[in-house]
Protein backbone atom coordinates (compact mmCIF):
# COMPACT_ATOMS: atom_id res chain seq x y z
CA UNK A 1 43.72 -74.91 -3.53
CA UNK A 2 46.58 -72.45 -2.75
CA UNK A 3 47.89 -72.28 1.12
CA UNK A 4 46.90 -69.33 1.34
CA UNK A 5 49.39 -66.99 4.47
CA UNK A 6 50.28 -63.75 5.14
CA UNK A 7 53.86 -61.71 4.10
CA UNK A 8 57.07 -62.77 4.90
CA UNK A 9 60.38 -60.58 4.08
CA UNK A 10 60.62 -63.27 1.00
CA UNK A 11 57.03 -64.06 -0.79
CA UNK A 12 57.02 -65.17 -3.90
CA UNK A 13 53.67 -65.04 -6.29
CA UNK A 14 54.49 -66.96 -8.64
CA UNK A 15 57.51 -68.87 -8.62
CA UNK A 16 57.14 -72.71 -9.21
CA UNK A 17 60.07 -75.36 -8.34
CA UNK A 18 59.17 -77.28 -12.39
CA UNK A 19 61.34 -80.51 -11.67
CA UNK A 20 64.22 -81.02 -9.75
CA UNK A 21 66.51 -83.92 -10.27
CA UNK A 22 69.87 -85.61 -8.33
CA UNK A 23 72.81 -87.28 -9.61
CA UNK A 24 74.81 -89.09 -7.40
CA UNK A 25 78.37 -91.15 -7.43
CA UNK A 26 78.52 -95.25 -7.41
CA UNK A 27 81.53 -95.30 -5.69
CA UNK A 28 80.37 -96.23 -1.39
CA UNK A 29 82.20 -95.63 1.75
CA UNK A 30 80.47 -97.09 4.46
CA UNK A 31 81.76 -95.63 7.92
CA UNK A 32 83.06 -99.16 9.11
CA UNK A 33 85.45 -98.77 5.92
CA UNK A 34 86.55 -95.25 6.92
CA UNK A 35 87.61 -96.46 10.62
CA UNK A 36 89.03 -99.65 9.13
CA UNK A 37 91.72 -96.98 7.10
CA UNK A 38 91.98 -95.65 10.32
CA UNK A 39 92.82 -98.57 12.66
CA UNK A 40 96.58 -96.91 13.55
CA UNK A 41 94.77 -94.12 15.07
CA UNK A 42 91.77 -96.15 16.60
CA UNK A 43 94.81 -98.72 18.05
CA UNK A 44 96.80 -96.14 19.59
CA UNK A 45 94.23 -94.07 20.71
CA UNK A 46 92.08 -96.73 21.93
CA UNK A 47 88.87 -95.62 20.47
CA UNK A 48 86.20 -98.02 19.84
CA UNK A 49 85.13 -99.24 16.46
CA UNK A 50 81.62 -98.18 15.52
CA UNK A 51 81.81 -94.80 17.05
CA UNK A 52 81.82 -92.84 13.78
CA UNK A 53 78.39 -94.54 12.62
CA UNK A 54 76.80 -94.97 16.22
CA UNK A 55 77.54 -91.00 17.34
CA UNK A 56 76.43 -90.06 13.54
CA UNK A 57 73.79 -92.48 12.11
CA UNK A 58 75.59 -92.42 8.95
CA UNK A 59 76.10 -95.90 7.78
CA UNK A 60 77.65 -94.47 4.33
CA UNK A 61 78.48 -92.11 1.74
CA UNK A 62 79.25 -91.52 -1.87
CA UNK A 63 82.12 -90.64 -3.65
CA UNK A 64 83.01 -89.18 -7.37
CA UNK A 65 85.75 -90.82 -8.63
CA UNK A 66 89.23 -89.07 -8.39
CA UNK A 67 89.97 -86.28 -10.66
CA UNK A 68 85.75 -85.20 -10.85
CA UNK A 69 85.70 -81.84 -10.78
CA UNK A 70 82.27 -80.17 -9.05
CA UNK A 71 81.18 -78.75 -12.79
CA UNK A 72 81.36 -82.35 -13.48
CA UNK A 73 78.97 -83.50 -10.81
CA UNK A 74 76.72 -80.05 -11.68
CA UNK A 75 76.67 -80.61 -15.41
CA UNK A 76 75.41 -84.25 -14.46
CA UNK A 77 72.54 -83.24 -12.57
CA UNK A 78 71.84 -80.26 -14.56
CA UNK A 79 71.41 -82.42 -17.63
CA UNK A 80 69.15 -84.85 -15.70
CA UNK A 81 66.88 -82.01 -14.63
CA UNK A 82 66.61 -80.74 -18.18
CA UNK A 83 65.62 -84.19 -19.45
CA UNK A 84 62.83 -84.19 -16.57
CA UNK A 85 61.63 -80.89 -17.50
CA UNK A 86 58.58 -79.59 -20.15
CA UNK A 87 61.30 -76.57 -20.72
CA UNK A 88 64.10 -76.38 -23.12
CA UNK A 89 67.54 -75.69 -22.21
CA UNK A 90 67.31 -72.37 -25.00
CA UNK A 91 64.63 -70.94 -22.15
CA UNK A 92 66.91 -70.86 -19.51
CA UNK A 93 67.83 -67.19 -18.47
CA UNK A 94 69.74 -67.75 -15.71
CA UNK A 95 72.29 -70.40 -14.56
CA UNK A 96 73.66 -70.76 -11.17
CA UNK A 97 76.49 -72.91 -9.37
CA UNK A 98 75.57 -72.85 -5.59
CA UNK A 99 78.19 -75.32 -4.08
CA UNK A 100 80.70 -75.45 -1.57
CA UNK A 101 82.91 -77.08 -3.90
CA UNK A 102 84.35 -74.89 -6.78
CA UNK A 103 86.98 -76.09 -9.80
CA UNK A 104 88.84 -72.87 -9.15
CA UNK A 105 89.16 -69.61 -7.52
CA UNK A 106 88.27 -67.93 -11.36
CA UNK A 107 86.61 -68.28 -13.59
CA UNK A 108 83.21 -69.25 -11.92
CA UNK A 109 82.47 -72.52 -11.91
CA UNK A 110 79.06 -72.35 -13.71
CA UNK A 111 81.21 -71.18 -16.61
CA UNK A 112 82.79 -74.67 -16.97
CA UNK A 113 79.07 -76.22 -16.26
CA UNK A 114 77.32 -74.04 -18.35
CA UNK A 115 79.33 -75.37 -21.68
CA UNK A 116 79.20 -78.84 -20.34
CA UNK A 117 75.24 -78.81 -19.70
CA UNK A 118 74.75 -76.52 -23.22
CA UNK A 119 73.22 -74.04 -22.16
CA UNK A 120 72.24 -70.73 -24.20
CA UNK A 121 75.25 -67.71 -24.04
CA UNK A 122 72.01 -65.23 -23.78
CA UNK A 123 71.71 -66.68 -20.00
CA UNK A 124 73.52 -65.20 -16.72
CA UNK A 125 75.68 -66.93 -15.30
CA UNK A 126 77.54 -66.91 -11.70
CA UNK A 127 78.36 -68.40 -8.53
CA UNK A 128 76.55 -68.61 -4.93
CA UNK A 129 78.95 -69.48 -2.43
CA UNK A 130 77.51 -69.84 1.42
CA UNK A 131 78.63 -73.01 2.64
CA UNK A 132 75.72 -75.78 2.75
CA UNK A 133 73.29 -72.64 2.53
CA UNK A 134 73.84 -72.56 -1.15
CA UNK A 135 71.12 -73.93 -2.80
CA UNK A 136 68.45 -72.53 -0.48
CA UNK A 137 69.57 -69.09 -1.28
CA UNK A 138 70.64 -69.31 -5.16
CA UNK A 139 66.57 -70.56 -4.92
CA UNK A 140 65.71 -67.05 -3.18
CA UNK A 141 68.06 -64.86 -5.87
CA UNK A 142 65.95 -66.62 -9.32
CA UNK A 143 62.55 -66.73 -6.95
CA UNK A 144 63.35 -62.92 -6.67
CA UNK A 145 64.38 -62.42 -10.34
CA UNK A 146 61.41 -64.22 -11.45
CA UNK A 147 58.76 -62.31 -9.34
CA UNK A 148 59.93 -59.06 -10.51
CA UNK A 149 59.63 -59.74 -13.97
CA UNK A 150 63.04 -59.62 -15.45
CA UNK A 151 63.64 -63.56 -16.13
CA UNK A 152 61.04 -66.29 -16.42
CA UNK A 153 63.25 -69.18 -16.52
CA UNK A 154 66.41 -70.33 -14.53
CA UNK A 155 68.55 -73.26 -13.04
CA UNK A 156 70.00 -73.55 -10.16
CA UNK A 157 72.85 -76.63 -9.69
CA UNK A 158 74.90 -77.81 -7.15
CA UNK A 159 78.23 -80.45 -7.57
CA UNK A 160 79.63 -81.12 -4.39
CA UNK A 161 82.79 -83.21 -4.08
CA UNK A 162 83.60 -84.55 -0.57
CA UNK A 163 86.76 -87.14 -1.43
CA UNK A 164 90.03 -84.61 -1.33
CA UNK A 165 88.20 -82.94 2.14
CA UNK A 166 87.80 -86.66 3.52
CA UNK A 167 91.09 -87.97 1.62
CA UNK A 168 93.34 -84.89 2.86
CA UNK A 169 91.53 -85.84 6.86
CA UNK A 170 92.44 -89.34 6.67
CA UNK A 171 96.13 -88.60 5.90
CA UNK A 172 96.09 -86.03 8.87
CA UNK A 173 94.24 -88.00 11.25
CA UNK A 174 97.63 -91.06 10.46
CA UNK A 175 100.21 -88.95 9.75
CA UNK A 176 100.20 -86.39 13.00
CA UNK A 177 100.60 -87.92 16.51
CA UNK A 178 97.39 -86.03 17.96
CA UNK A 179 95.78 -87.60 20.93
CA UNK A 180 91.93 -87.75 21.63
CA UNK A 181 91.45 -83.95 22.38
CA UNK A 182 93.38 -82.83 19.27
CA UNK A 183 91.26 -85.14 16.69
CA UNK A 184 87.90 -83.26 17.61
CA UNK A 185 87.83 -81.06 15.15
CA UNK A 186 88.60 -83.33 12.03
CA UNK A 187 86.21 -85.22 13.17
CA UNK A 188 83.03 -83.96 11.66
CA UNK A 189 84.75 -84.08 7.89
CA UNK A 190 84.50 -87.88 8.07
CA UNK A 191 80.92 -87.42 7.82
CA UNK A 192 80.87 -85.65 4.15
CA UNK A 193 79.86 -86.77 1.14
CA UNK A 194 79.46 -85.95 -2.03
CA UNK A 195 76.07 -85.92 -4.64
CA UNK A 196 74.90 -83.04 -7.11
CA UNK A 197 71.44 -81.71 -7.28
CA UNK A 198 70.02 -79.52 -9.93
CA UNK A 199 66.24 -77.49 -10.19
CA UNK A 200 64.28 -75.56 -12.71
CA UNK A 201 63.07 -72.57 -11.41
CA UNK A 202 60.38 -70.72 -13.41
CA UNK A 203 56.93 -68.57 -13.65
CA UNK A 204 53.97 -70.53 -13.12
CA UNK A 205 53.23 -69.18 -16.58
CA UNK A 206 55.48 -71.54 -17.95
CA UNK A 207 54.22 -75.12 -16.07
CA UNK A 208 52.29 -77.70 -17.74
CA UNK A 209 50.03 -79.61 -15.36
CA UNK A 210 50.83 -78.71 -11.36
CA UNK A 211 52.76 -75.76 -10.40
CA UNK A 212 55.23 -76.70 -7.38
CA UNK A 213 55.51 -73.11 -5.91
CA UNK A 214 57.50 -71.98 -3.52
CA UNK A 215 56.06 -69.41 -1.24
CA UNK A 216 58.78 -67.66 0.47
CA UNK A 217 60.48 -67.72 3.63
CA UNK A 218 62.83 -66.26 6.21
CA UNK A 219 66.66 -65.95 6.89
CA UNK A 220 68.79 -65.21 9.67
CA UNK A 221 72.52 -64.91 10.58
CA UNK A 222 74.09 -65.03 13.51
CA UNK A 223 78.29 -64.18 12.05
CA UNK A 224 79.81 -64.22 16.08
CA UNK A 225 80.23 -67.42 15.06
CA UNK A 226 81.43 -67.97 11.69
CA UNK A 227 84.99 -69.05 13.35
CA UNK A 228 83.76 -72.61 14.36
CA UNK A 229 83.66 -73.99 11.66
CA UNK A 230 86.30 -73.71 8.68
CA UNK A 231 87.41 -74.95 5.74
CA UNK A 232 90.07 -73.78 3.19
CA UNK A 233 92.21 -75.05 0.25
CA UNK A 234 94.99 -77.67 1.64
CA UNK A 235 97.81 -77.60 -1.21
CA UNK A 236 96.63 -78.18 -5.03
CA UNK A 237 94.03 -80.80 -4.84
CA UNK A 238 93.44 -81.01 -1.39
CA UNK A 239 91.04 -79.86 1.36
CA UNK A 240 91.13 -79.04 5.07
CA UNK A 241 88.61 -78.35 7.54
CA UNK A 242 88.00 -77.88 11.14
CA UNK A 243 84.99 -77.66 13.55
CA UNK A 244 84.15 -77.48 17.13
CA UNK A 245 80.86 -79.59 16.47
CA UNK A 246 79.43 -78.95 19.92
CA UNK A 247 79.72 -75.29 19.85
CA UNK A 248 78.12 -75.04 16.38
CA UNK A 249 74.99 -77.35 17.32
CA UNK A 250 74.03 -75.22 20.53
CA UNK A 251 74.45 -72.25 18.27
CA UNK A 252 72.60 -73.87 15.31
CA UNK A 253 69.90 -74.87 17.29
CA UNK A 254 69.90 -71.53 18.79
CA UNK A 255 70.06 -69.92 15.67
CA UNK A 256 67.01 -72.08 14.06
CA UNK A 257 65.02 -71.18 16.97
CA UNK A 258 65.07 -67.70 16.28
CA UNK A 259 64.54 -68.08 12.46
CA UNK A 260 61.59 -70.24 13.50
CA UNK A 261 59.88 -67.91 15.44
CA UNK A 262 59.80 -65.69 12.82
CA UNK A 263 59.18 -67.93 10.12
CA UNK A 264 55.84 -69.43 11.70
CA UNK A 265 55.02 -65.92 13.13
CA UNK A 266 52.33 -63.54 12.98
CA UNK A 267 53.40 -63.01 9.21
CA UNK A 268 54.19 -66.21 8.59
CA UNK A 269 52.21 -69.72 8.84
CA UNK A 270 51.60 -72.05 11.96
CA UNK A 271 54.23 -75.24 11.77
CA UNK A 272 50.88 -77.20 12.38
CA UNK A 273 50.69 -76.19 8.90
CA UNK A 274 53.59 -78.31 7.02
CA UNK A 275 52.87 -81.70 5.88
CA UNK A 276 56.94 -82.38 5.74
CA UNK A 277 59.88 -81.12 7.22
CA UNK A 278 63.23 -81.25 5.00
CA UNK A 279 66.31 -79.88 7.29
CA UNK A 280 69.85 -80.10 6.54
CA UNK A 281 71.30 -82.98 6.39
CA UNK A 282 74.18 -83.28 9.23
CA UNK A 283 73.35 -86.32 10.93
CA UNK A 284 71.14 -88.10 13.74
CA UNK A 285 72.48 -85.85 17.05
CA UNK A 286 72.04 -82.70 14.97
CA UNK A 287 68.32 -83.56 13.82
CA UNK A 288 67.03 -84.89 17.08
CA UNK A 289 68.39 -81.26 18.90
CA UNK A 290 66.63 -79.66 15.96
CA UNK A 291 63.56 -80.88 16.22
CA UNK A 292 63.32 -81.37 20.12
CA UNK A 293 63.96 -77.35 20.27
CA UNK A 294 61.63 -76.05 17.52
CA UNK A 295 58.88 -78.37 19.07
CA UNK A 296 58.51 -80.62 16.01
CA UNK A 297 57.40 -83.88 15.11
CA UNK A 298 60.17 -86.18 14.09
CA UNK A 299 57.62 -88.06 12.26
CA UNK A 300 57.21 -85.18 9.64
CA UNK A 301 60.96 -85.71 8.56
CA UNK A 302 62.42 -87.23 6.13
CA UNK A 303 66.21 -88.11 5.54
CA UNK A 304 69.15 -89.40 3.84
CA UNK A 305 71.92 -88.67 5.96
CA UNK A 306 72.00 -92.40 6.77
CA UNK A 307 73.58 -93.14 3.28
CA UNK A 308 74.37 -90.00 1.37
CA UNK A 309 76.18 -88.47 4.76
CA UNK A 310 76.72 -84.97 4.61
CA UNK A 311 76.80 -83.65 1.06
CA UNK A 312 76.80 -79.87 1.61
CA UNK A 313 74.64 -78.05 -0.28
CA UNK A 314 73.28 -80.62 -2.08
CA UNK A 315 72.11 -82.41 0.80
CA UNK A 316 68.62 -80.42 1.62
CA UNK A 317 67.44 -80.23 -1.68
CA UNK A 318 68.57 -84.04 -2.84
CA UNK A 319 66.67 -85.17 0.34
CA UNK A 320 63.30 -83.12 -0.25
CA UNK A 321 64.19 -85.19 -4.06
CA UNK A 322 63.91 -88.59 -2.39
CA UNK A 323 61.22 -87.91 -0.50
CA UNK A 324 59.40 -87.22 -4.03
CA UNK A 325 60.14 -90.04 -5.64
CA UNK A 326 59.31 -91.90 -1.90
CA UNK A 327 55.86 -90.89 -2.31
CA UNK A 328 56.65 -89.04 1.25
CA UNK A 329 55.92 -85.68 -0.40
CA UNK A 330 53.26 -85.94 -2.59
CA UNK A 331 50.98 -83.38 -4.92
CA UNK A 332 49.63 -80.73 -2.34
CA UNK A 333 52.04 -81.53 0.82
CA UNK A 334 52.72 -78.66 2.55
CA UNK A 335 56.84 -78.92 2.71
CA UNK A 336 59.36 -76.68 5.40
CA UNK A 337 62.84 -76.39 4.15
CA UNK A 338 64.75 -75.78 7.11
CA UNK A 339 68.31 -74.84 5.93
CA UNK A 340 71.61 -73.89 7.94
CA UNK A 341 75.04 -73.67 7.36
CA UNK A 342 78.60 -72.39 8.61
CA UNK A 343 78.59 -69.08 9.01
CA UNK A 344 76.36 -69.28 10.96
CA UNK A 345 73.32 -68.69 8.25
CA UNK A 346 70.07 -70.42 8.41
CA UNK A 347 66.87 -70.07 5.74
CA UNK A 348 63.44 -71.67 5.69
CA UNK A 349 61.22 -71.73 2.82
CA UNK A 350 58.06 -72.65 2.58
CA UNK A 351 57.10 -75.15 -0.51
CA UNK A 352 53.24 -76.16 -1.94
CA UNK A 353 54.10 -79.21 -3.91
């Protein structure tokens, strides 16, 4: 039976998630490895070992080995979707890359993934570029293509790769005498990952057996504070970063709040209503806030932070992934996506699985 609800700025009649499928690195670095590269620091600094997994509750993250580009890591999980799905790659009308990561300023990365995945030349192609927000909202631009009739097929990927961002940190963190103050803001790049993630989007006309819809949703932006947190290109193959991570989760949080309000409003749906909350992927401190302010039950959550870290835009959708093939979200679960990123940007959509 369809959850039935009333509008939202976003509803969508008949847009179905058909499969959605994650591809993800062999190569580990648990966070006891990551301080043990960075015993100079800890040593002079006198900071206490354990502090990056005890403050985070990641244990560990993945990395693609050196030299992966992100259309790499896309075409990967782009090809795994397609071999989950009851549609061919010829269908697909619409291709988009939605990470943080990028192999260049131009051409688009889908370009390079398109020809590595094979898909048709009769499909549009671009990228979606809004920090870990990515995903959620390349998910919005096909929903909206779909529902108004002028595609019926699309896929969405996302490649992120975390090692030059962590690499590049590492080397700054020992090469720079910066004391305990001055190491704040690097601090939250230790705590990336990397993973791809990859979803056909399509009518419901085009689903064999259940249609995984997604209903719509809500965004908000709150851009006084798009200065704390930043990231830009650090030489040739390199990354930097910096955030004031206590700043950003007050504002967030805040942020969330008021995206929630209207989200489970008068024309949305009560969050009595969800089965299954999926948020973005950050890390223990961030999730407890989260849920303590919107009034939530932590129980409804599931995550992946623990071992996948933070893996940008992949990291909402390749969590509500595992908790499919967890049996945590099953046929008929009622599922919140609960996105935010830099910026400060935040979208929740509502999925019927």
């Amino acid at each position: 039976m369809r959850w039935a609800g009333k509008s939202w700025p976003m509803k969508f009649e008949h847009v179905c998630i058909e499969s959605l499928a994650v591809a993800l690195p062999e190569e580990v670095w648990t966070s006891a490895q990551i301080e043990d590269r960075l015993r100079p620091l800890y040593e002079r600094l006198k900071l206490p070992e354990g502090r990056l997994e005890l403050m985070t509750g990641i244990r560990q993250r993945r990395m693609w080995p050196a030299g992966t580009r992100p259309s790499d890591a896309s075409a990967a999980a782009g090809k795994a979707v397609l071999a989950k799905s009851g549609l061919a790659a010829s269908q697909v009308e619409l291709f988009i890359h939605a990470a943080v990561s990028r192999d260049m300023l131009e051409p688009a990365t889908a370009s390079f993934a398109h020809r590595k995945i094979g898909l048709p030349g009769t499909a549009q192609i671009f990228d979606v570029s809004n920090a870990c927000l990515g995903f959620l909202n390349s998910l919005t631009v096909a929903a909206g293509l779909i529902e108004s009739g002028q595609i019926r097929c699309a896929l969405v990927v996302a490649g992120e790769n975390g090692r030059p961002l962590v690499e590049q940190t590492l080397a700054t963190l020992l090469e720079r005498p910066l004391n305990r103050n001055e190491i704040k803001p690097y601090f939250a790049n230790l705590t990336i990952g990397s993973g791809a993630v990859a979803a056909v989007v399509c009518h419901d006309s085009l689903v064999r057996g259940r249609a995984h819809r997604l209903l719509g949703g809500f965004a908000r932006a709150a851009t006084q504070h798009s200065e704390l947190c930043q990231g830009d290109t650090h030489g040739a193959d390199a990354l930097a970063m910096q955030t004031d991570s206590e700043s950003l989760l007050v504002a967030g949080v805040a942020l969330a709040q008021e995206t929630w309000r209207e989200f489970i409003g008068p024309n949305g749906w009560p969050g009595a209503g969800f089965d299954r909350f999926i948020c973005h992927q950050v890390g223990s401190t961030h999730r407890r806030k989260l849920y303590e302010q919107l009034g939530l039950d932590l129980a409804k959550d599931f995550s992946t932070f623990e071992t996948l870290g933070n893996t940008g835009s992949v990291a909402l959708p390749a969590t509500l992934a595992a908790a499919i093939d967890a049996g945590a979200v099953r046929e008929g679960s009622r599922v919140g996506l609960l996105g935010i990123g830099s910026g400060l940007n935040c979208l929740m959509l509502a999925l019927e699985w």
